[in-house]
PDB file of N, CA and C in Angstrom:
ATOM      1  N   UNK A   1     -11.831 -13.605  -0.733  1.00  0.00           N
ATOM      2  CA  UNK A   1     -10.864 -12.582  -1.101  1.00  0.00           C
ATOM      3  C   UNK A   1     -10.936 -11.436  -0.110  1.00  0.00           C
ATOM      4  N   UNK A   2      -9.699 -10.907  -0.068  1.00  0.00           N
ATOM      5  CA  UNK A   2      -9.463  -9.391   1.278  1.00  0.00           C
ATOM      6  C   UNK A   2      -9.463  -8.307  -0.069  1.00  0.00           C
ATOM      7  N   UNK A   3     -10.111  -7.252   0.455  1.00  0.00           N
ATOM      8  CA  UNK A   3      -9.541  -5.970  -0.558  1.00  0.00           C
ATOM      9  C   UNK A   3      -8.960  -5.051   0.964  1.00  0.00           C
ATOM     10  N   UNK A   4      -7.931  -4.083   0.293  1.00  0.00           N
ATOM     11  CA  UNK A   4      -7.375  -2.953   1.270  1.00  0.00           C
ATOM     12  C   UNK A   4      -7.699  -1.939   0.366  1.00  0.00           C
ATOM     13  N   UNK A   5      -8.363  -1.333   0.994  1.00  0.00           N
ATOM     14  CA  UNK A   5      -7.919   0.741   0.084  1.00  0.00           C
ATOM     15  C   UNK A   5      -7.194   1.159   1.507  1.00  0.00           C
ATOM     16  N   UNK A   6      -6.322   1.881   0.988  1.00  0.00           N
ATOM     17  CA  UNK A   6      -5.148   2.342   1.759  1.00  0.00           C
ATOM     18  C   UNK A   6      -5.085   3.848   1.174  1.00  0.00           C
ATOM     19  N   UNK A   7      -5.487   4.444   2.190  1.00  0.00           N
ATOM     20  CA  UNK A   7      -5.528   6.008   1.697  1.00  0.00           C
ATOM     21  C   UNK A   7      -4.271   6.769   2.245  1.00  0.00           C
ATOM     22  N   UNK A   8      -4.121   7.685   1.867  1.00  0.00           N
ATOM     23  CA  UNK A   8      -2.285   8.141   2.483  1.00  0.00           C
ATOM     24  C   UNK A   8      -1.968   9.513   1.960  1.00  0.00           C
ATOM     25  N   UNK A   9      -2.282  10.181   2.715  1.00  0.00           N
ATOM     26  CA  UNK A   9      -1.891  12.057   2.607  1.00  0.00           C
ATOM     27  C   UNK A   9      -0.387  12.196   3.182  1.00  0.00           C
ATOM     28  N   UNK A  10      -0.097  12.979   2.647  1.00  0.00           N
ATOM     29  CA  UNK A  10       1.683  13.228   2.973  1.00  0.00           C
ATOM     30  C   UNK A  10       1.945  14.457   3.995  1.00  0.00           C
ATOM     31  N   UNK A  11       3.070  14.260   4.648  1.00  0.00           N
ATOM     32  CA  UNK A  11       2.874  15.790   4.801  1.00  0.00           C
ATOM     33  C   UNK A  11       3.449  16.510   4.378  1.00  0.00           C
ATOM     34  N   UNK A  12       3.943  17.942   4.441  1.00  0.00           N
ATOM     35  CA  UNK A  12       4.820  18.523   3.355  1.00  0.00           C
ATOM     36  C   UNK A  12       6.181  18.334   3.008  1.00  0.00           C
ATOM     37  N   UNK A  13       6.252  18.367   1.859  1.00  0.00           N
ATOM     38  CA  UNK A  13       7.387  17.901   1.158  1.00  0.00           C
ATOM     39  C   UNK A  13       7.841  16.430   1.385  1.00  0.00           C
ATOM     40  N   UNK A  14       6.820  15.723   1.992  1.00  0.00           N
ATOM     41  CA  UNK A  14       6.726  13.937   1.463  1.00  0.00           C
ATOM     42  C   UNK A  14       6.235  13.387   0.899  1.00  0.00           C
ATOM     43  N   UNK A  15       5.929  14.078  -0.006  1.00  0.00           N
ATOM     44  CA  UNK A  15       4.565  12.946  -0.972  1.00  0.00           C
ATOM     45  C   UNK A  15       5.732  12.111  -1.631  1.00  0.00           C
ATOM     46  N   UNK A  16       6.858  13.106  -2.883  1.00  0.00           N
ATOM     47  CA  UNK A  16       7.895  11.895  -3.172  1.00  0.00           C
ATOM     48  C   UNK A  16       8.215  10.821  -2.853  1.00  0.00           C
ATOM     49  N   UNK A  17       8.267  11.052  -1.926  1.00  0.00           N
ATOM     50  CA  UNK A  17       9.422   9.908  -0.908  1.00  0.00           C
ATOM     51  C   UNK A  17       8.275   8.831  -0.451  1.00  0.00           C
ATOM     52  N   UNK A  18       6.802   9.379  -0.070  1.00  0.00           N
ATOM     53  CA  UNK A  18       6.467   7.903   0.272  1.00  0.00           C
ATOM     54  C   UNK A  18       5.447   7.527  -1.016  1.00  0.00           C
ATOM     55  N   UNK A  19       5.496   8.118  -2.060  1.00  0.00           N
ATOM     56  CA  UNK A  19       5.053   7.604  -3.489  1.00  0.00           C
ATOM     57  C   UNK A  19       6.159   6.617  -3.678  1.00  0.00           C
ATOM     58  N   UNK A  20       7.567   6.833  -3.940  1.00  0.00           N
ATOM     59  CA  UNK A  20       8.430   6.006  -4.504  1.00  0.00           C
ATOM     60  C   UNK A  20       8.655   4.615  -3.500  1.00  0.00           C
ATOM     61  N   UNK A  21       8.460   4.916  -1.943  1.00  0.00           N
ATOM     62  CA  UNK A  21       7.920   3.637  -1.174  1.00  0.00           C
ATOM     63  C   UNK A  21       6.798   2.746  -2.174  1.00  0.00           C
ATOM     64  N   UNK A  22       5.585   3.082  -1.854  1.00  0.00           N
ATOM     65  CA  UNK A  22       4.789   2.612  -2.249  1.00  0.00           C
ATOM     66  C   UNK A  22       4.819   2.247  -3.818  1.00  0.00           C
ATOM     67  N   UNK A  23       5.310   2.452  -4.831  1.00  0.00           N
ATOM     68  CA  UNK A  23       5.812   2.231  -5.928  1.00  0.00           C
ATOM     69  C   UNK A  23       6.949   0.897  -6.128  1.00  0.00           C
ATOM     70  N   UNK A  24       7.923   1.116  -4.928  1.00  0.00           N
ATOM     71  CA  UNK A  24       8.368   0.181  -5.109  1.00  0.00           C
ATOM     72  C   UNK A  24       7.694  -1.065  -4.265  1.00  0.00           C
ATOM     73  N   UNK A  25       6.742  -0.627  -3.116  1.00  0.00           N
ATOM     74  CA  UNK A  25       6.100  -1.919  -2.727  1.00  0.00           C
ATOM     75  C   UNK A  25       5.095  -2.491  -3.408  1.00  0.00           C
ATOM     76  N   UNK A  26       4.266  -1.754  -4.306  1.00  0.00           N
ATOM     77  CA  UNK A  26       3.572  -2.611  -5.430  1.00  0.00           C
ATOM     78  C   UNK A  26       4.259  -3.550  -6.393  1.00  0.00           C
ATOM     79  N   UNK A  27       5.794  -3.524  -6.512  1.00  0.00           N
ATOM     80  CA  UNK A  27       6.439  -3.916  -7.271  1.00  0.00           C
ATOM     81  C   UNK A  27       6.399  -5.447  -6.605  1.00  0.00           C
ATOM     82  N   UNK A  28       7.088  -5.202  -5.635  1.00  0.00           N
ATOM     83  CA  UNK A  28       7.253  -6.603  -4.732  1.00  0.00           C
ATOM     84  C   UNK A  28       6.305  -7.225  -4.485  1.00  0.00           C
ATOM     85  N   UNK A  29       4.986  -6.716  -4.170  1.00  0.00           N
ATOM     86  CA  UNK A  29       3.813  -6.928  -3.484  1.00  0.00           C
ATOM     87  C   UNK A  29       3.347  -8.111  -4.708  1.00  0.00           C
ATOM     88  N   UNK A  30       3.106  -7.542  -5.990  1.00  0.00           N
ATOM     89  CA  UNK A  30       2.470  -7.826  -7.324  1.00  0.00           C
ATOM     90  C   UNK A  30       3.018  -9.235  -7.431  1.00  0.00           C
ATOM     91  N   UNK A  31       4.435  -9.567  -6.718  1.00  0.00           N
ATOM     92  CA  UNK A  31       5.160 -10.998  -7.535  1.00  0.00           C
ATOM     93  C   UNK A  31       4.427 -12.093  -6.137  1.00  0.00           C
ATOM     94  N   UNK A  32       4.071 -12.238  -4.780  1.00  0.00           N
ATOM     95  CA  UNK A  32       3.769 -12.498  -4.172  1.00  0.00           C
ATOM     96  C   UNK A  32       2.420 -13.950  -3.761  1.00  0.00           C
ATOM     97  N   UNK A  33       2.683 -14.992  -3.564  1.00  0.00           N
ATOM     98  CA  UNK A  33       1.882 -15.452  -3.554  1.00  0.00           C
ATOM     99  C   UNK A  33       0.424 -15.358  -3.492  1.00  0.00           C
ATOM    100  N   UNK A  34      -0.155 -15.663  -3.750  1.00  0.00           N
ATOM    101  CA  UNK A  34      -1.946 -14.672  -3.593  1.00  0.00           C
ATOM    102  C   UNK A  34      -2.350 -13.472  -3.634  1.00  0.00           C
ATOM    103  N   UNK A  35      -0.941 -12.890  -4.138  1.00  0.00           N
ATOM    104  CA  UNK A  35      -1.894 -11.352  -4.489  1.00  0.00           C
ATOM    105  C   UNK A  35      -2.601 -10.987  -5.720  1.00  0.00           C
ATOM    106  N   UNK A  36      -3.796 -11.013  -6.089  1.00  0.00           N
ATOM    107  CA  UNK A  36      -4.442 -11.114  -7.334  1.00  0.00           C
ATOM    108  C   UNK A  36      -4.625  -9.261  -7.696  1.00  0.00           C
ATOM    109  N   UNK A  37      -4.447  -8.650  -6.914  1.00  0.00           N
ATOM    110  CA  UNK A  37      -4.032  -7.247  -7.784  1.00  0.00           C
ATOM    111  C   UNK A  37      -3.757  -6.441  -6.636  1.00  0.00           C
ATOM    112  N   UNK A  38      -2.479  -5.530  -7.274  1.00  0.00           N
ATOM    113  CA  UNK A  38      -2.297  -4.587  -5.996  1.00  0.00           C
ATOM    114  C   UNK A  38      -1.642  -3.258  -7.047  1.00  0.00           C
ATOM    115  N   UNK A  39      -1.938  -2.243  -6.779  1.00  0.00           N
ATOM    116  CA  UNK A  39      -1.591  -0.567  -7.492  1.00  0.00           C
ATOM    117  C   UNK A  39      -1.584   0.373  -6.880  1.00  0.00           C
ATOM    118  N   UNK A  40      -0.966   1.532  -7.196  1.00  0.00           N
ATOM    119  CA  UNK A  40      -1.634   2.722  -6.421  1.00  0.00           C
ATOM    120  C   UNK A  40      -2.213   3.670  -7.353  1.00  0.00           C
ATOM    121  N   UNK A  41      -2.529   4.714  -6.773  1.00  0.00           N
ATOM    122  CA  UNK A  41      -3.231   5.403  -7.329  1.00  0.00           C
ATOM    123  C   UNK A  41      -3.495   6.963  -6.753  1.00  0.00           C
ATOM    124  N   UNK A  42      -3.347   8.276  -8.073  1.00  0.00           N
ATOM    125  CA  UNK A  42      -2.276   8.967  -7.532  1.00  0.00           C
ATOM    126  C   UNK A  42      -4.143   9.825  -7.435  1.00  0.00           C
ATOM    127  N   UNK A  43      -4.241  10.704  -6.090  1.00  0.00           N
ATOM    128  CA  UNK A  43      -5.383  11.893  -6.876  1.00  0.00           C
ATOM    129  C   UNK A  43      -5.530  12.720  -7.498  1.00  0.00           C
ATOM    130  N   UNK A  44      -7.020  13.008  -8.477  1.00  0.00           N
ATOM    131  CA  UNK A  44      -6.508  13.599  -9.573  1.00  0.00           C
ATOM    132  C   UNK A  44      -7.323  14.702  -8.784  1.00  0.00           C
ATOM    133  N   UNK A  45      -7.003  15.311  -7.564  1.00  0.00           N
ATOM    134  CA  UNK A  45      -7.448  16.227  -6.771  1.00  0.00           C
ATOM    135  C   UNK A  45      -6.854  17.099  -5.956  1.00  0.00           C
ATOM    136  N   UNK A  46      -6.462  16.022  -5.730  1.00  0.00           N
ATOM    137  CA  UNK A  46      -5.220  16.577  -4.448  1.00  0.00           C
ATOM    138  C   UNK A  46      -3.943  15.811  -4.528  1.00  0.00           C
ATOM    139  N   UNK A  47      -3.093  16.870  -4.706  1.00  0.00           N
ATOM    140  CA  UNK A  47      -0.995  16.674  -4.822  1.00  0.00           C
ATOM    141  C   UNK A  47      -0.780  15.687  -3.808  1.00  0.00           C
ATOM    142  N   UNK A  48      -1.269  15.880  -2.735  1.00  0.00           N
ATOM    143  CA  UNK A  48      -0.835  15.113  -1.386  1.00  0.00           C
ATOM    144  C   UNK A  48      -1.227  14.106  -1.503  1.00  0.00           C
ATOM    145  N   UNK A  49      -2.321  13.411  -1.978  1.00  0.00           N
ATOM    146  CA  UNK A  49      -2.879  11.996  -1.457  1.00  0.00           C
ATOM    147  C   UNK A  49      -2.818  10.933  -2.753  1.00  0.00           C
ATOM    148  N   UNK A  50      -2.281  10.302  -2.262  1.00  0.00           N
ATOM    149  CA  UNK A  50      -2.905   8.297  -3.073  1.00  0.00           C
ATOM    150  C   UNK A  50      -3.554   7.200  -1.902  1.00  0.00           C
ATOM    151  N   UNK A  51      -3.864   6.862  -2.922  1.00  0.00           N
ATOM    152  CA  UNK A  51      -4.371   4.910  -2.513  1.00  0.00           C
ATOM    153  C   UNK A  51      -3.400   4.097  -2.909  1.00  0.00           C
ATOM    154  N   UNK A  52      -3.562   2.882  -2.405  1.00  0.00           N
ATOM    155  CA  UNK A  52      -2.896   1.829  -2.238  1.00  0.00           C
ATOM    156  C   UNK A  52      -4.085   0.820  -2.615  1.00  0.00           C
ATOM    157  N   UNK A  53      -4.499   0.297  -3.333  1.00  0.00           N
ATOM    158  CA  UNK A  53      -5.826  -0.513  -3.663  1.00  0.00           C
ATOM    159  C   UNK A  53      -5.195  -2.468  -3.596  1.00  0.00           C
ATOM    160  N   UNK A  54      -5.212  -2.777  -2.741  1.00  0.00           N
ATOM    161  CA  UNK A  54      -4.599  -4.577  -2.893  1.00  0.00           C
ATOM    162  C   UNK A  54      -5.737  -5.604  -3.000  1.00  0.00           C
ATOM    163  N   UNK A  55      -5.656  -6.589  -3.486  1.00  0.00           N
ATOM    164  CA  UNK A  55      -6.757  -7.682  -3.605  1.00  0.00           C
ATOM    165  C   UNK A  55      -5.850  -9.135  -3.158  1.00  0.00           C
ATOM    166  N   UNK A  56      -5.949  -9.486  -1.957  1.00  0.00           N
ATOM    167  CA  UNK A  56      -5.551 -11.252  -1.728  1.00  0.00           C
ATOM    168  C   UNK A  56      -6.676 -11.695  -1.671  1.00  0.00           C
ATOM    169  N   UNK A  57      -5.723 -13.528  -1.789  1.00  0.00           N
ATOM    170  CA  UNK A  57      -6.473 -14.403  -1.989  1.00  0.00           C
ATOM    171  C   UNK A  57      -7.459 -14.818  -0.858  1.00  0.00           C
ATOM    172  N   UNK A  58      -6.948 -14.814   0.561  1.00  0.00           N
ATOM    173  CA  UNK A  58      -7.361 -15.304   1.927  1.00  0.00           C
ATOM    174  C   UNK A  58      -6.052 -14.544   2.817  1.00  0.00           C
ATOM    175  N   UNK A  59      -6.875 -14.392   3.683  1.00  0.00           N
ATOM    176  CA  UNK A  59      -5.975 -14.333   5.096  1.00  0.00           C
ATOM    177  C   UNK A  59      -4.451 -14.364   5.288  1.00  0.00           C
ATOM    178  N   UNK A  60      -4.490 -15.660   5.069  1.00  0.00           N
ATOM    179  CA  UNK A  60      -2.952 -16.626   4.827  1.00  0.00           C
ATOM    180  C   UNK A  60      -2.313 -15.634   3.754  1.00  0.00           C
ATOM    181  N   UNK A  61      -2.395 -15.577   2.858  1.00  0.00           N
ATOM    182  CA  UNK A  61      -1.759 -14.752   1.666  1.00  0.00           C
ATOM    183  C   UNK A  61      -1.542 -13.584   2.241  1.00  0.00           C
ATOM    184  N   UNK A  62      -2.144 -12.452   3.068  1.00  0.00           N
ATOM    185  CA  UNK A  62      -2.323 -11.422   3.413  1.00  0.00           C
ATOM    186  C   UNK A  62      -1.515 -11.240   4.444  1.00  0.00           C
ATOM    187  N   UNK A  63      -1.448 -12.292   5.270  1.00  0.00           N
ATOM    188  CA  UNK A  63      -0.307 -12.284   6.626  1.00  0.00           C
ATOM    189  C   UNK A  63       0.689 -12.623   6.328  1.00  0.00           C
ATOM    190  N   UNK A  64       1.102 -13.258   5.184  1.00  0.00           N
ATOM    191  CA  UNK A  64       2.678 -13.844   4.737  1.00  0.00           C
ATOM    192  C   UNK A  64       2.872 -12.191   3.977  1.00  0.00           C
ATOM    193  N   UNK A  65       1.644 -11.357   2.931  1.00  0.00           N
ATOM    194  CA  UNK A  65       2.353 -10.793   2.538  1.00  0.00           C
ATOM    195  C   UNK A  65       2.809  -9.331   3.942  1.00  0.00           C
ATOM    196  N   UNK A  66       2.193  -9.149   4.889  1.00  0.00           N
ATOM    197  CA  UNK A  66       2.398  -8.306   6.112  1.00  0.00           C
ATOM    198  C   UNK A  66       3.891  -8.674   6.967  1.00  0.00           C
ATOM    199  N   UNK A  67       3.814  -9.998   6.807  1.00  0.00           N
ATOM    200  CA  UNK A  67       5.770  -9.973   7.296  1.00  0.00           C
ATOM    201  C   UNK A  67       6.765 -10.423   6.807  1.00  0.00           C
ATOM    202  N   UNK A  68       6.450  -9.958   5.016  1.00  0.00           N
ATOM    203  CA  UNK A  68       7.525 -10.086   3.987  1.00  0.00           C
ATOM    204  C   UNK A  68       8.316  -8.888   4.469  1.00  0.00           C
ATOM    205  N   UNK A  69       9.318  -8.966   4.229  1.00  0.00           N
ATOM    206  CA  UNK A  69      10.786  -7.930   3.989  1.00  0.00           C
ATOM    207  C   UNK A  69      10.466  -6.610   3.835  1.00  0.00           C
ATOM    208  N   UNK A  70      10.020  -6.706   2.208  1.00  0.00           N
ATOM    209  CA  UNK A  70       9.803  -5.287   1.402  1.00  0.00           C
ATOM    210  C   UNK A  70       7.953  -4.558   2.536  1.00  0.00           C
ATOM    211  N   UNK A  71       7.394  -5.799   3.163  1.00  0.00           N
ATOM    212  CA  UNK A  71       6.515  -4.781   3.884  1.00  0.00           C
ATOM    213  C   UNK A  71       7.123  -4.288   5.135  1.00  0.00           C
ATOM    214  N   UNK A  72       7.846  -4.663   5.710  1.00  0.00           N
ATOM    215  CA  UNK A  72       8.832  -4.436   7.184  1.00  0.00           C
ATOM    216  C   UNK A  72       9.249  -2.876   6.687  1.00  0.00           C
ATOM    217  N   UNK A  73       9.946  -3.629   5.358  1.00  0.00           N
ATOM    218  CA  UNK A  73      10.960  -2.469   5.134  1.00  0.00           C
ATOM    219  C   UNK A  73       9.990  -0.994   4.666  1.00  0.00           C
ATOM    220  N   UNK A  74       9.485  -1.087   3.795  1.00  0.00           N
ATOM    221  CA  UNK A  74       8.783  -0.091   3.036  1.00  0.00           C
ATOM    222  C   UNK A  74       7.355   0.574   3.987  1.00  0.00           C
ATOM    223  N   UNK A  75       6.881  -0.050   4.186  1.00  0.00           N
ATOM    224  CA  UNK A  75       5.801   0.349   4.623  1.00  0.00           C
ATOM    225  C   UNK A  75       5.822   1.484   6.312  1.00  0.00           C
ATOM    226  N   UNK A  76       6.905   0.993   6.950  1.00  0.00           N
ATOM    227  CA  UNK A  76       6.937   2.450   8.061  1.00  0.00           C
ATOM    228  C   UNK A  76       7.425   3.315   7.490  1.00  0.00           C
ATOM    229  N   UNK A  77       8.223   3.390   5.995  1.00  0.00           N
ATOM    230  CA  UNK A  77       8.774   4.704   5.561  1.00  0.00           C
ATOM    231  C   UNK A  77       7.376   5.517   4.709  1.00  0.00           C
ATOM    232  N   UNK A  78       6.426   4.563   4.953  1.00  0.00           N
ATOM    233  CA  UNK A  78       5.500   5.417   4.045  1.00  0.00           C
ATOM    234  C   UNK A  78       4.476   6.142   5.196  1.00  0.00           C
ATOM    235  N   UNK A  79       4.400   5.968   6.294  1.00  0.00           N
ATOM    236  CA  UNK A  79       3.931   6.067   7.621  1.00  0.00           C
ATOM    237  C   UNK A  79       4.923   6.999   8.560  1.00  0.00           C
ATOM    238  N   UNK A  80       5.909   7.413   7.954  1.00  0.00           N
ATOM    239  CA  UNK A  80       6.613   8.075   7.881  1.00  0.00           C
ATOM    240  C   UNK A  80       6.742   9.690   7.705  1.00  0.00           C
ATOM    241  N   UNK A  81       6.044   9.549   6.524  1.00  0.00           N
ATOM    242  CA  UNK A  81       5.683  10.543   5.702  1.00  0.00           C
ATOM    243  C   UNK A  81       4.357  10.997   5.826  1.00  0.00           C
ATOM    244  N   UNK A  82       3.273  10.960   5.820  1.00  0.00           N
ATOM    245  CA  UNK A  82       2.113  11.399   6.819  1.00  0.00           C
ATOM    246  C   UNK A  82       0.999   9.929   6.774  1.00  0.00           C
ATOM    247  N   UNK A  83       0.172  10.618   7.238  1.00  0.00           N
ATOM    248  CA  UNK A  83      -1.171   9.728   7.649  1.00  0.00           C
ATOM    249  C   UNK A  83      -1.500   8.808   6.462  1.00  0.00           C
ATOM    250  N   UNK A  84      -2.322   7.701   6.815  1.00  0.00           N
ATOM    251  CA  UNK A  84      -2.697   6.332   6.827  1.00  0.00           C
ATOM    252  C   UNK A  84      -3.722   5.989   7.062  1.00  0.00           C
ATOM    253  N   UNK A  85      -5.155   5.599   6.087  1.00  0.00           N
ATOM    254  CA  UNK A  85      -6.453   5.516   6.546  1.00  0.00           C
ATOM    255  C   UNK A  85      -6.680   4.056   6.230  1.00  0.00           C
ATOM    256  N   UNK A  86      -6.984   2.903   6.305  1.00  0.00           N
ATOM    257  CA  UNK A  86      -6.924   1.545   5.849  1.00  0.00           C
ATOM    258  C   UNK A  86      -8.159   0.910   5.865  1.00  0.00           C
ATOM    259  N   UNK A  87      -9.198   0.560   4.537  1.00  0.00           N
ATOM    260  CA  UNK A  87     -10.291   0.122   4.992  1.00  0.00           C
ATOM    261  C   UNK A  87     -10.411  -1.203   4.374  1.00  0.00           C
ATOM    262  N   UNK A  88     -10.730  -2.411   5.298  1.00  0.00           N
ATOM    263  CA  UNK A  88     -10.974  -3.940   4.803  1.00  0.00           C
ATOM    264  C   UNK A  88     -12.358  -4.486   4.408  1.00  0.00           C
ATOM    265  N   UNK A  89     -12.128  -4.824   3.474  1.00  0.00           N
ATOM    266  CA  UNK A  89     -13.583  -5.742   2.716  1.00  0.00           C
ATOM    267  C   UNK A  89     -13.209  -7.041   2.592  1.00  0.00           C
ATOM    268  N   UNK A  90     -13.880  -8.193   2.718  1.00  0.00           N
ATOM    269  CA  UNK A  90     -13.751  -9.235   2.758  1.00  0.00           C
ATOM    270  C   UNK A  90     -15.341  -9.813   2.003  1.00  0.00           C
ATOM    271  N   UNK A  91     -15.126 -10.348   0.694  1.00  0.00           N
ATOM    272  CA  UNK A  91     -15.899 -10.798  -0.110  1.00  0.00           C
ATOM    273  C   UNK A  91     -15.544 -12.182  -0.792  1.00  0.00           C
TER     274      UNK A  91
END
């Protein structure tokens, strides 16, 4: 299994806009072959920042889900909006 934490600070006046990205890419993400859990998650610290927490099955699952549509589409608008920290575990 791959895990991603996907950390993601906005910059001002984007947190909306790339929350409702990422909201709707958990949506898509969730129906996806081998994805055994994917959410975000808002801080209960700071206005600006969420995670992105995903769990695939293997590799394969992980690269089909990287040049699906909704990741093409969604994911530079959230990169968009500010910074992007991405850390991989593989267990």
């Amino acid at each position: 299994m791959i895990r991603l934490n996907c950390f993601f600070q906005a910059k001002k006046g984007k947190y909306q806009e790339a929350l409702e990205a990422a909201l709707a890419l958990v949506g898509e993400s969730q129906r996806q072959e081998g994805c055994i859990a994917y959410d975000v998650f808002e801080s209960g610290t700071r206005k600006d920042v969420f995670m992105i927490c995903e769990t695939w099955a293997n590799q394969a699952a992980l690269d089909a889900h990287s040049a699906s549509a909704p990741f093409q589409t969604l994911v530079p608008t959230i990169h968009n909006c500010g910074e992007m920290k991405i850390e991989q575990f593989e267990f």
